[in-house]
PDB file of N, CA and C in Angstrom:
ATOM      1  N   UNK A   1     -28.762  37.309   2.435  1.00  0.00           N
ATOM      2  CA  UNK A   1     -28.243  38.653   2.585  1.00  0.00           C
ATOM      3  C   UNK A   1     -29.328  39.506   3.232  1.00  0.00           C
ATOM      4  N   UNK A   2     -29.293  39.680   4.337  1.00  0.00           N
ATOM      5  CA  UNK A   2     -29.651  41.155   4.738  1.00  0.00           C
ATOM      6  C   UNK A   2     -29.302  42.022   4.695  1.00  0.00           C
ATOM      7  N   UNK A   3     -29.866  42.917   3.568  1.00  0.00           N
ATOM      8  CA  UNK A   3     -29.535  44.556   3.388  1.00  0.00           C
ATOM      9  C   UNK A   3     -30.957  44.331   2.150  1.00  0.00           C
ATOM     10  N   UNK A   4     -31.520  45.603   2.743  1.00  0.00           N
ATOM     11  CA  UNK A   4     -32.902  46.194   2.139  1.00  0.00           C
ATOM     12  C   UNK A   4     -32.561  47.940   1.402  1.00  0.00           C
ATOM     13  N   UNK A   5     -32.350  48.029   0.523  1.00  0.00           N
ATOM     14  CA  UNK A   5     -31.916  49.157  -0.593  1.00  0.00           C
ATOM     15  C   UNK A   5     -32.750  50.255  -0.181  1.00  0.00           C
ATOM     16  N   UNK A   6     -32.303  51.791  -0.012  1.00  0.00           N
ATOM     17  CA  UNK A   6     -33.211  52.331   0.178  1.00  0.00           C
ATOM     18  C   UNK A   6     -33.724  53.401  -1.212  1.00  0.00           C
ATOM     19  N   UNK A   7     -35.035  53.774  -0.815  1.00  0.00           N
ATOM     20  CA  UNK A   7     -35.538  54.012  -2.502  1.00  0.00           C
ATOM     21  C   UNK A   7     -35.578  53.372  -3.341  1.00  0.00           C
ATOM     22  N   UNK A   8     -35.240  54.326  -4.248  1.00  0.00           N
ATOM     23  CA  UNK A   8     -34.930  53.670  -6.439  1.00  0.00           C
ATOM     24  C   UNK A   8     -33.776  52.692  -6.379  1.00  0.00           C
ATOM     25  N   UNK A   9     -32.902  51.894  -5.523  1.00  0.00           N
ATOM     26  CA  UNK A   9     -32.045  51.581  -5.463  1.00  0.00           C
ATOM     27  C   UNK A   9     -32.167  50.117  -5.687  1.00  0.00           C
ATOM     28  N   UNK A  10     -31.203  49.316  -6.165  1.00  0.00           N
ATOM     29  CA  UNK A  10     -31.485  48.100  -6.455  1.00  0.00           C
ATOM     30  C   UNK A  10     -29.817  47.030  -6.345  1.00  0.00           C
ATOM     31  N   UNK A  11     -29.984  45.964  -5.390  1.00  0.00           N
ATOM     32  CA  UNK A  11     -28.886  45.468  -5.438  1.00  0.00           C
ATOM     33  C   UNK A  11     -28.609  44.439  -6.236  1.00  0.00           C
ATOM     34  N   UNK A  12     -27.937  44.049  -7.078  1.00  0.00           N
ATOM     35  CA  UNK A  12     -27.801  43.457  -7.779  1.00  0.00           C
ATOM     36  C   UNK A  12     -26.450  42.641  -8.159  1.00  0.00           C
ATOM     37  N   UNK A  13     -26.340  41.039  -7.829  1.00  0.00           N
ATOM     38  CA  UNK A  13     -25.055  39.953  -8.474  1.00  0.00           C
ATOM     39  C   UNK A  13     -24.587  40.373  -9.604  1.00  0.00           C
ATOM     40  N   UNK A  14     -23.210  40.418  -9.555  1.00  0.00           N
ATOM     41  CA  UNK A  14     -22.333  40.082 -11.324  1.00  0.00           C
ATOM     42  C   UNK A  14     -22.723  39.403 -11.510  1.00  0.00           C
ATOM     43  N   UNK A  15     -22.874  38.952 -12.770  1.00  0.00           N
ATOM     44  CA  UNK A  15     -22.014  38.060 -13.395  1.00  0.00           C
ATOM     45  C   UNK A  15     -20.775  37.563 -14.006  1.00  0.00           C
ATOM     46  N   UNK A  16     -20.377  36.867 -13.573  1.00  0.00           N
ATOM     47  CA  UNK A  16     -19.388  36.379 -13.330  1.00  0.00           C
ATOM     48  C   UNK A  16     -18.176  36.380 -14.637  1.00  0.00           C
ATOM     49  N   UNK A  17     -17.378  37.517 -14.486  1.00  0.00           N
ATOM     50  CA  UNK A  17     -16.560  37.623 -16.019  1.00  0.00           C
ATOM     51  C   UNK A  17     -15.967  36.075 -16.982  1.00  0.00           C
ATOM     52  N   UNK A  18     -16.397  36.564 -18.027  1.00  0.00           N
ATOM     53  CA  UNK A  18     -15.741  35.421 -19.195  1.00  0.00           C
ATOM     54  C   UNK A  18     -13.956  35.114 -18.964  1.00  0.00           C
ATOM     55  N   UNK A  19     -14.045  33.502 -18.950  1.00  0.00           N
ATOM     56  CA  UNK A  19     -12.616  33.107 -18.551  1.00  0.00           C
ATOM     57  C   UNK A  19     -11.968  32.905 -20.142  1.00  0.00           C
ATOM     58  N   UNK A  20     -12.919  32.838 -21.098  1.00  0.00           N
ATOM     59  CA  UNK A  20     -12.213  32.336 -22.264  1.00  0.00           C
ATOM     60  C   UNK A  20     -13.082  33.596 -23.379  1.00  0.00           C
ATOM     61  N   UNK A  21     -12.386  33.258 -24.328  1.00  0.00           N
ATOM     62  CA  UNK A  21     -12.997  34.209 -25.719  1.00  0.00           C
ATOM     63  C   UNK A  21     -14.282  33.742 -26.786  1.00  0.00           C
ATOM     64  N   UNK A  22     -14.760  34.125 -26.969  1.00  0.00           N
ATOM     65  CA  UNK A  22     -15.882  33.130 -28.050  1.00  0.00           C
ATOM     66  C   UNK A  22     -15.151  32.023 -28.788  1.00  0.00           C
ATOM     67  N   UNK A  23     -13.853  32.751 -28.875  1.00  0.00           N
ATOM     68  CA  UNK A  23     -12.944  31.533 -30.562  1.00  0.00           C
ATOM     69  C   UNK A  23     -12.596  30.288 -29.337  1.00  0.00           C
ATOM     70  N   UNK A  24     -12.589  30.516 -28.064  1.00  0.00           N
ATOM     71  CA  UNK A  24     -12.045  29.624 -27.185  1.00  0.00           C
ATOM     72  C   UNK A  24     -10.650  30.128 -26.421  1.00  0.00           C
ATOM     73  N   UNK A  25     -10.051  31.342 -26.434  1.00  0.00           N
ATOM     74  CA  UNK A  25      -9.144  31.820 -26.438  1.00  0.00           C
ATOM     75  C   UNK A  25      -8.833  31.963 -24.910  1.00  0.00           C
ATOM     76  N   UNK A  26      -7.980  31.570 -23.590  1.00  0.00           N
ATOM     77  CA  UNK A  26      -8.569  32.211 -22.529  1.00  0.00           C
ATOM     78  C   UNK A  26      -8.116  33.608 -22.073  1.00  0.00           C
ATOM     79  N   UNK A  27      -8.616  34.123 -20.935  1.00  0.00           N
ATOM     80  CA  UNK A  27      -8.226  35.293 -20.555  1.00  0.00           C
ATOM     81  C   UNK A  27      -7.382  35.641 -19.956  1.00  0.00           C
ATOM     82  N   UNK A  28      -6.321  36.170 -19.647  1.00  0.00           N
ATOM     83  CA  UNK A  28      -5.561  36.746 -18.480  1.00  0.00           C
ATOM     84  C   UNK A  28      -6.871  36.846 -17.559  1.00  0.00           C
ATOM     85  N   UNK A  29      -5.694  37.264 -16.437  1.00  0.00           N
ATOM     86  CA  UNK A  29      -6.434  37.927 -15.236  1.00  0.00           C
ATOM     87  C   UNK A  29      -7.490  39.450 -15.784  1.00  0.00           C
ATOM     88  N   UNK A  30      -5.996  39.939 -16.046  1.00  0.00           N
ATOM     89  CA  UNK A  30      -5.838  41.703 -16.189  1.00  0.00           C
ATOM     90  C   UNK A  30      -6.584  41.911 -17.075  1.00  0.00           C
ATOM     91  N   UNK A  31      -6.811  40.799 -18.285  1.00  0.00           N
ATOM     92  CA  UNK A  31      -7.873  41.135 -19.511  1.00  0.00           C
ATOM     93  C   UNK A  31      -8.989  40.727 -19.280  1.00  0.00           C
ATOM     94  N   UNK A  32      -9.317  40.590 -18.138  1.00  0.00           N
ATOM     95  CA  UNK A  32     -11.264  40.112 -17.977  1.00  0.00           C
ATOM     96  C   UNK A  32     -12.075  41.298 -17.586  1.00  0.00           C
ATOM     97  N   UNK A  33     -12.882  41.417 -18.392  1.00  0.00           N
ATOM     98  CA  UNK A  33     -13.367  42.841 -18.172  1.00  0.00           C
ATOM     99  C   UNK A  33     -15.183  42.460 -18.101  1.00  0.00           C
ATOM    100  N   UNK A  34     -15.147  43.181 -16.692  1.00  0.00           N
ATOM    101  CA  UNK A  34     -16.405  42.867 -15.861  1.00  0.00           C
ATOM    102  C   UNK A  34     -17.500  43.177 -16.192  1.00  0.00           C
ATOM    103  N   UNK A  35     -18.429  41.889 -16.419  1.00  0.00           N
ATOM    104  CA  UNK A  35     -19.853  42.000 -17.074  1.00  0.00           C
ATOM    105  C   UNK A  35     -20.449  43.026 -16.762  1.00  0.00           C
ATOM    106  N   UNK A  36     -21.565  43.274 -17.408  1.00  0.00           N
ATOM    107  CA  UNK A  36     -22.522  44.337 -17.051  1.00  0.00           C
ATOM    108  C   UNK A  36     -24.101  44.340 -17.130  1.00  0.00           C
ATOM    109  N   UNK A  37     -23.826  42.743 -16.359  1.00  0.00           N
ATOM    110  CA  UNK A  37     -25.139  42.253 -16.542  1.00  0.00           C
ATOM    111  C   UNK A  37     -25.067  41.226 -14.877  1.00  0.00           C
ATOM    112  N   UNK A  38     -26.152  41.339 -14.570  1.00  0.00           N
ATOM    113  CA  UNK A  38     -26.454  40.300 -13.335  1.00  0.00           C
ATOM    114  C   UNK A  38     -27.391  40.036 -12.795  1.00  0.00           C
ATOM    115  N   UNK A  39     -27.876  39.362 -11.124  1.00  0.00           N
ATOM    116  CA  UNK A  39     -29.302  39.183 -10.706  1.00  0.00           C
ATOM    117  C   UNK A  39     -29.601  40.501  -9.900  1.00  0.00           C
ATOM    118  N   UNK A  40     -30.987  40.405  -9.871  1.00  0.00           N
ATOM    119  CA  UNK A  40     -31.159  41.449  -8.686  1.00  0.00           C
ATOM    120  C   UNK A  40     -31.577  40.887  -7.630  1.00  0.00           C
ATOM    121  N   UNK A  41     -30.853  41.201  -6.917  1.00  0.00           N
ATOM    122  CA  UNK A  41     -30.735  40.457  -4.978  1.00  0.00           C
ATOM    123  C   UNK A  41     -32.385  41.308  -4.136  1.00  0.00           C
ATOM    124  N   UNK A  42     -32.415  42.373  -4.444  1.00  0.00           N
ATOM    125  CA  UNK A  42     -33.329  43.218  -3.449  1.00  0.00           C
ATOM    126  C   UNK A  42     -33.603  44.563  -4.325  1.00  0.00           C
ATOM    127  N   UNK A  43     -34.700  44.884  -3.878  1.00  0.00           N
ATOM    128  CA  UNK A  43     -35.005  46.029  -4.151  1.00  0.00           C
ATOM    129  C   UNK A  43     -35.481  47.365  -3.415  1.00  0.00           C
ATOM    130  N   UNK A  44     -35.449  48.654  -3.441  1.00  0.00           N
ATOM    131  CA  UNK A  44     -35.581  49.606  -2.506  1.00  0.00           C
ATOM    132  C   UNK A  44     -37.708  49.842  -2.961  1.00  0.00           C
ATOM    133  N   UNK A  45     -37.772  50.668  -2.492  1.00  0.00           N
ATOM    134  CA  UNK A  45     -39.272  50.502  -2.063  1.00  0.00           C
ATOM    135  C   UNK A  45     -39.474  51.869  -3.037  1.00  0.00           C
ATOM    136  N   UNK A  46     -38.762  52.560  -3.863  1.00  0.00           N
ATOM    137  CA  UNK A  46     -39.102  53.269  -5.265  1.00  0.00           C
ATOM    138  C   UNK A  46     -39.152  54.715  -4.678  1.00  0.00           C
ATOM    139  N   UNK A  47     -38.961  55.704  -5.670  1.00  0.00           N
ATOM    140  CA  UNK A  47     -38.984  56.713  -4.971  1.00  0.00           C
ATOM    141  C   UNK A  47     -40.035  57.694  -5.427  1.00  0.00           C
ATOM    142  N   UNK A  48     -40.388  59.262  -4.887  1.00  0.00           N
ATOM    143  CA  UNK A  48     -41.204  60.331  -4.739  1.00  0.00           C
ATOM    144  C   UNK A  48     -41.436  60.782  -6.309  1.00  0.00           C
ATOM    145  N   UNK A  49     -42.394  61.170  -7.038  1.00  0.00           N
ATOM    146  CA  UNK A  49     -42.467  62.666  -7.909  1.00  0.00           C
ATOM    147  C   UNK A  49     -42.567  63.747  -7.093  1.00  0.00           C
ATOM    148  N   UNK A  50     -42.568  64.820  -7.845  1.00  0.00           N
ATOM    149  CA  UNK A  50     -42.377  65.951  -7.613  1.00  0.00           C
ATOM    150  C   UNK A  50     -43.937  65.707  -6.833  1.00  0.00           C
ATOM    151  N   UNK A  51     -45.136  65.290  -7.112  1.00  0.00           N
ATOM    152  CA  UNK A  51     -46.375  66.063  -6.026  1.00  0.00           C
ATOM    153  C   UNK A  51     -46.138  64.550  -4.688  1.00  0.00           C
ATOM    154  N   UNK A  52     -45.308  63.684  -4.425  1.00  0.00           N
ATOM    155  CA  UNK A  52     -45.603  63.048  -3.452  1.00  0.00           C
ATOM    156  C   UNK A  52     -45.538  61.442  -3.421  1.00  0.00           C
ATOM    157  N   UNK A  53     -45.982  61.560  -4.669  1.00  0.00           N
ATOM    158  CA  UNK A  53     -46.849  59.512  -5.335  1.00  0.00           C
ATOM    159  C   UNK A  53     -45.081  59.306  -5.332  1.00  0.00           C
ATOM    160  N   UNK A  54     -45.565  57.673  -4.870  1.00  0.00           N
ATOM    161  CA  UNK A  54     -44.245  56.854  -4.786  1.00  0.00           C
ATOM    162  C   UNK A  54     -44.628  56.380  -6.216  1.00  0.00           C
ATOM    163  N   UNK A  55     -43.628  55.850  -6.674  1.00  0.00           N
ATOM    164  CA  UNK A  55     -43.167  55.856  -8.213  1.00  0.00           C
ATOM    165  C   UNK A  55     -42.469  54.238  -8.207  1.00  0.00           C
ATOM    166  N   UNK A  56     -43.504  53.114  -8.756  1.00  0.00           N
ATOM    167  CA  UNK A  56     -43.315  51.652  -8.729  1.00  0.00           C
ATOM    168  C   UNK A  56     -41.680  51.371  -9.471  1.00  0.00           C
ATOM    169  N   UNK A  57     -41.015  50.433  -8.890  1.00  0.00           N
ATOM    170  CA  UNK A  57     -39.829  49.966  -9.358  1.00  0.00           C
ATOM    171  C   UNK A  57     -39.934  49.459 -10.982  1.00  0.00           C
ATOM    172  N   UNK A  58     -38.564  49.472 -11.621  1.00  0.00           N
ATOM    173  CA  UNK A  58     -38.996  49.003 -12.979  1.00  0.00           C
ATOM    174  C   UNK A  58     -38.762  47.627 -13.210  1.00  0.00           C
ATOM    175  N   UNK A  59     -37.886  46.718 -11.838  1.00  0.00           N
ATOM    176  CA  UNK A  59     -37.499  45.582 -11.619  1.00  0.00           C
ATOM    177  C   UNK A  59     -37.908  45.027 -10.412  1.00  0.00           C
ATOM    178  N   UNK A  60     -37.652  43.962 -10.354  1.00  0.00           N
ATOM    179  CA  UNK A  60     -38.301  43.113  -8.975  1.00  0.00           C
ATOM    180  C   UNK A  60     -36.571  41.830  -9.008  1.00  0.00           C
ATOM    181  N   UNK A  61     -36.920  41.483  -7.376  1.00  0.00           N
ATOM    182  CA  UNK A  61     -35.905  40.612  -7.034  1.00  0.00           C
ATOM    183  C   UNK A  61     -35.784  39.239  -8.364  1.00  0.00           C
ATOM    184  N   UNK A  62     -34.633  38.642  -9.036  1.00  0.00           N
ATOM    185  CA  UNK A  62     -34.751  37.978  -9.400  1.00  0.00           C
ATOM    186  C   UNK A  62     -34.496  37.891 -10.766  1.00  0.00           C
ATOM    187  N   UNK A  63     -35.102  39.348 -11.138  1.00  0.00           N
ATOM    188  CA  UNK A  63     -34.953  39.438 -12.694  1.00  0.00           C
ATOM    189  C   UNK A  63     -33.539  39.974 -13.244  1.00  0.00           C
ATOM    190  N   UNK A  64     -32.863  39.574 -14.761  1.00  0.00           N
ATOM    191  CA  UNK A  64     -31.668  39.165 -14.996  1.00  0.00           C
ATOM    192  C   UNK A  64     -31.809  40.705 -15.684  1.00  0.00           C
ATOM    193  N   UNK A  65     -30.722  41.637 -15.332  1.00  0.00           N
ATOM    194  CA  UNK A  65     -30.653  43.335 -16.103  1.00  0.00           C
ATOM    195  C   UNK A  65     -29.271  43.072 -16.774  1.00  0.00           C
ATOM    196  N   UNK A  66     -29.383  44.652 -17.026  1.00  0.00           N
ATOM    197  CA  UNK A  66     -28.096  45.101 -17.771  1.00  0.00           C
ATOM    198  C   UNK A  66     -28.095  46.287 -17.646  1.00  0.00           C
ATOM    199  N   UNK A  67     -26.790  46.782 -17.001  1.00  0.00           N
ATOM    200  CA  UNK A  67     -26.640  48.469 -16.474  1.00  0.00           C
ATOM    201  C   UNK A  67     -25.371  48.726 -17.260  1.00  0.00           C
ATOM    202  N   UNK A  68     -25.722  50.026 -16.676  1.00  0.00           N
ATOM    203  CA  UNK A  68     -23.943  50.695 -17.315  1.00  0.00           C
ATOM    204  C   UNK A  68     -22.799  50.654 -16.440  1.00  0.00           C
ATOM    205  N   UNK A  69     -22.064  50.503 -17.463  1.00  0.00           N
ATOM    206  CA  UNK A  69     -20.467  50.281 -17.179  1.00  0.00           C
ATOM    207  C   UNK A  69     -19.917  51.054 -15.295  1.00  0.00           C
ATOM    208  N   UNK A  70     -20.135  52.029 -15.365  1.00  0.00           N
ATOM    209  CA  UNK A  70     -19.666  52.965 -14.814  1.00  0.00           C
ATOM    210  C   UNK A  70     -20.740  53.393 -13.715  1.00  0.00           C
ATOM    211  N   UNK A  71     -22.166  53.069 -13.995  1.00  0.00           N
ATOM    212  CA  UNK A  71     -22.873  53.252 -12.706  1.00  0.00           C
ATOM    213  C   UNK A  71     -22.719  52.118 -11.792  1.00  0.00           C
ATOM    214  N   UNK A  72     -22.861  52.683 -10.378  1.00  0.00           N
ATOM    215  CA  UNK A  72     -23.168  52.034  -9.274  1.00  0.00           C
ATOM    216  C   UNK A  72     -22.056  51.865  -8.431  1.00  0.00           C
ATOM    217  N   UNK A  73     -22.177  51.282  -7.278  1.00  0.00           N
ATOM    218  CA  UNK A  73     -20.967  51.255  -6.239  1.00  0.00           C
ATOM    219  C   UNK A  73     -20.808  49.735  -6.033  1.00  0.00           C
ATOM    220  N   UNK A  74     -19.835  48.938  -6.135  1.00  0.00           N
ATOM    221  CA  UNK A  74     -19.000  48.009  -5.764  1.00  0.00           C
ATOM    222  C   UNK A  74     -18.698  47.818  -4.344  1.00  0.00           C
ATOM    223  N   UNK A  75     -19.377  46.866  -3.874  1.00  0.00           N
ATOM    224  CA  UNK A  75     -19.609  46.731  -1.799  1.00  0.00           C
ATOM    225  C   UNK A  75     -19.670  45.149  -1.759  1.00  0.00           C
ATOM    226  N   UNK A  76     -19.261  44.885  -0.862  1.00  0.00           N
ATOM    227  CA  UNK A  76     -19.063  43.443  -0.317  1.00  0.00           C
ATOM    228  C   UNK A  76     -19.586  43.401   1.186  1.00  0.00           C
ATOM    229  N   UNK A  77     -20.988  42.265   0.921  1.00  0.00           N
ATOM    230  CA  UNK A  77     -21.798  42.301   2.275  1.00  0.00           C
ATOM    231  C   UNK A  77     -21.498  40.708   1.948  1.00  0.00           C
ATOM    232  N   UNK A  78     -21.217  40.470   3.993  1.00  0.00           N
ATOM    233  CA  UNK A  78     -21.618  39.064   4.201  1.00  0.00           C
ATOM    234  C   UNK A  78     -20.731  37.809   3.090  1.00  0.00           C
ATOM    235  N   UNK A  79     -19.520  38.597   2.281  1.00  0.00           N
ATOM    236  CA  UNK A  79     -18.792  38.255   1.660  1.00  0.00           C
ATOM    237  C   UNK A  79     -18.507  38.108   0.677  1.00  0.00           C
ATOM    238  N   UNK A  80     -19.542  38.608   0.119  1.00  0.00           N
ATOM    239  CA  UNK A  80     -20.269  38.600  -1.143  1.00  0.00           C
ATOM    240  C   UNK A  80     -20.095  39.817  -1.661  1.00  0.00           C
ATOM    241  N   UNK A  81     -19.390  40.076  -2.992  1.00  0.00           N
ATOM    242  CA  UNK A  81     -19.766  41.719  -3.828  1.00  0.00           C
ATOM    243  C   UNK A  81     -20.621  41.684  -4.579  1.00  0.00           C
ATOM    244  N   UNK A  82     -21.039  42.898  -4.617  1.00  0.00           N
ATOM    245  CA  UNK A  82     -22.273  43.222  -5.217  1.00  0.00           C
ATOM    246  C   UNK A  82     -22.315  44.631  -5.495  1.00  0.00           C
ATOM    247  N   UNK A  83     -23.364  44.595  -6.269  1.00  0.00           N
ATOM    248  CA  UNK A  83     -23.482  46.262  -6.955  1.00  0.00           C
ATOM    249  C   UNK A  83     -24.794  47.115  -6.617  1.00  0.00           C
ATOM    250  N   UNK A  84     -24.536  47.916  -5.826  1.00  0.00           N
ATOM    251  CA  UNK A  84     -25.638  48.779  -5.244  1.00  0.00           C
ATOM    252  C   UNK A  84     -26.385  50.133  -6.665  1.00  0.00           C
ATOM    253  N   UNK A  85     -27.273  50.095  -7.288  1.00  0.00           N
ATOM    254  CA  UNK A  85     -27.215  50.702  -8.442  1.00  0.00           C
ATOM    255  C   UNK A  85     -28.507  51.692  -8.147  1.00  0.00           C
ATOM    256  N   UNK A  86     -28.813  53.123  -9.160  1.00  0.00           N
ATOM    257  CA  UNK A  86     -29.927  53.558  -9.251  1.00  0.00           C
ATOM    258  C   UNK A  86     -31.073  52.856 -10.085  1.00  0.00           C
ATOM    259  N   UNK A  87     -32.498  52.706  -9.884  1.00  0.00           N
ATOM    260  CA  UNK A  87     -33.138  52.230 -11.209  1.00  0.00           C
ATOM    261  C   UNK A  87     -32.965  53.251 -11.916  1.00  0.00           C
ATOM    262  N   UNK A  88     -32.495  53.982 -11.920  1.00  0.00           N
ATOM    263  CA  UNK A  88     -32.091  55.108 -13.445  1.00  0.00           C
ATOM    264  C   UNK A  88     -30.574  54.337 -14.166  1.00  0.00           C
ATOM    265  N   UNK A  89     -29.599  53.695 -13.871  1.00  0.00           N
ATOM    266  CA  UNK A  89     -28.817  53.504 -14.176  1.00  0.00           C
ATOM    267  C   UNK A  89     -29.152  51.583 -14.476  1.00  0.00           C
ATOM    268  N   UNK A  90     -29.984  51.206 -14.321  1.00  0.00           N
ATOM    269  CA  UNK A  90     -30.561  49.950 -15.328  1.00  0.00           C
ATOM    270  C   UNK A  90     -31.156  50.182 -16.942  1.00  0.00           C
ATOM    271  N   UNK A  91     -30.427  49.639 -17.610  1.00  0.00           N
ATOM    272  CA  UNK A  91     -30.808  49.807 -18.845  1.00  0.00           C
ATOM    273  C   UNK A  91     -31.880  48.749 -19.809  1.00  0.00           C
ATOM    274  N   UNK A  92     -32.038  47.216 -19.014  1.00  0.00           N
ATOM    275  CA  UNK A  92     -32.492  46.660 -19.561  1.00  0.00           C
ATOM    276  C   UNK A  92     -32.963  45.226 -18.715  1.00  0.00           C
ATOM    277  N   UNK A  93     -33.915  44.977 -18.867  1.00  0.00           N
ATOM    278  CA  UNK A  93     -34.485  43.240 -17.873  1.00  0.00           C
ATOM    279  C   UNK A  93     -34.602  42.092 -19.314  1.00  0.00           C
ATOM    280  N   UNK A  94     -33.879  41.292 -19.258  1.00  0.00           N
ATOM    281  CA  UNK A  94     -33.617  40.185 -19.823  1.00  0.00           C
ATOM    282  C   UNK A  94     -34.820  39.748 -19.902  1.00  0.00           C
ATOM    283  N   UNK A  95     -35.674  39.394 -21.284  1.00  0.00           N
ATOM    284  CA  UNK A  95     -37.025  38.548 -21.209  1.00  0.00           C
ATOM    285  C   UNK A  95     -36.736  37.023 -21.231  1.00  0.00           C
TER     286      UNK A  95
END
């Protein structure tokens, strides 16, 4: 994939919604409700404080997050969807 994020921005893979239930149960279509967790493809180059200093990312390519529901934009590059997000709207890097 070529596309380089600009800023605080970070692109990042689904993962791929659950087809079945923990008990083993499977899903409808309509009832799969989309993870909120995935890889990060790329990262933007971080952004300004208020006096100037660029401000280091809190993730790097590779590492496995967890964002919120409702942040970020849904885009399909090269055929592929993916989620274009703020690092303000990452909540967590998988150890």
């Amino acid at each position: 994939m070529n596309l380089k994020p600009l800023g605080d921005r970070v692109i990042v893979k689904q993962d791929e919604a659950e087809e079945t239930t923990a008990s083993g149960l499977y899903l409808a279509t309509e009832a799969k409700e989309k993870p909120q967790t995935g890889i990060v493809l790329a990262v933007g180059e971080g952004k300004m404080d208020k006096d100037g200093k660029l401000l280091p990312m809190p993730v790097k390519e590779g590492d496995k997050v967890l964002y919120g529901k409702y942040g970020g934009t849904e885009v399909t590059v090269d055929g592929e969807d993916v989620m274009i997000l703020r690092a303000d709207d990452l909540y967590a890097v998988f150890a």
